[in-house]
Protein backbone atom coordinates (compact mmCIF):
# COMPACT_ATOMS: atom_id res chain seq x y z
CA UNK A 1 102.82 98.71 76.57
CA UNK A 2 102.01 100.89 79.69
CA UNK A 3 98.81 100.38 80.55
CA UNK A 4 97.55 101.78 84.00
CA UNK A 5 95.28 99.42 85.66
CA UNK A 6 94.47 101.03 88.94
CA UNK A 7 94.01 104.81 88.80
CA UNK A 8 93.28 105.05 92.58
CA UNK A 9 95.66 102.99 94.90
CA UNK A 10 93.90 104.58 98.43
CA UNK A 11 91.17 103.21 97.16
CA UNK A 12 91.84 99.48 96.18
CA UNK A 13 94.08 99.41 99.57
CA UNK A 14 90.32 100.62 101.25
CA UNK A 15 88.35 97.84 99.09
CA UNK A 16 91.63 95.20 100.20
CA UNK A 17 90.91 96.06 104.43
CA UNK A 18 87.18 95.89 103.70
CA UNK A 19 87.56 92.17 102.23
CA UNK A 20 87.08 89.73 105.14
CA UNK A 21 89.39 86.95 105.92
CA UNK A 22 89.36 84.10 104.30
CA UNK A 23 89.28 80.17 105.81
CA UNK A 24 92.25 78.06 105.00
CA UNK A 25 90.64 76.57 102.04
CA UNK A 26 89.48 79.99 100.80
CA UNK A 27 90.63 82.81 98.46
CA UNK A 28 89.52 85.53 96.81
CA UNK A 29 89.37 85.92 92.78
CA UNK A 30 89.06 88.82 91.07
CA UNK A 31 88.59 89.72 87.39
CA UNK A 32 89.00 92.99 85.87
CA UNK A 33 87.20 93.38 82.50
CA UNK A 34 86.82 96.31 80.43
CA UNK A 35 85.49 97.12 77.19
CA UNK A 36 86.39 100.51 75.12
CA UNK A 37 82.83 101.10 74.18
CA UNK A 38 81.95 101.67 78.01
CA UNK A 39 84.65 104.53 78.04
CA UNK A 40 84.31 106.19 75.89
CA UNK A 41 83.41 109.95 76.23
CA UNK A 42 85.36 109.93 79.78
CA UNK A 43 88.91 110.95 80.65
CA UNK A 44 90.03 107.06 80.92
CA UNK A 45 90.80 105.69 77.36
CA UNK A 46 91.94 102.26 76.16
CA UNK A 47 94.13 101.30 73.17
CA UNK A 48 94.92 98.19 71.80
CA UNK A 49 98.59 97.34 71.55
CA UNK A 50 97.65 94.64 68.76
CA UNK A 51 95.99 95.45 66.21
C-alpha cells in the first residue's frame, strides 16, 4: 500500500493555523471520506488494495 492522503501539505498546515483553539474539554475530529466515482476523470485516482 502507498496511498497519498494529503497532496498539498502548505495547505492543510494553512487549514491547521486557521482552526481556533480549543477549551480543555474540546477537540477537533476530522474524517476524510472518499469515493472513486467522485474522481474519476481527474488526475487523483484511487485503487483498492483488496479486492
Amino acid at each position: 500500500m502507498n496511498y497519498r492522503i494529503i497532496a498539498n501539505e502548505t495547505a492543510l498546515q494553512h487549514f491547521i493555523n486557521w482552526l481556533p483553539e480549543c477549551n480543555e474539554h474540546e477537540q477537533y475530529y476530522l474524517c476524510l471520506l472518499a469515493r472513486s466515482k467522485y474522481l474519476q476523470g481527474t488526475v487523483h485516482t484511487m485503487k483498492a488494495d483488496k479486492q
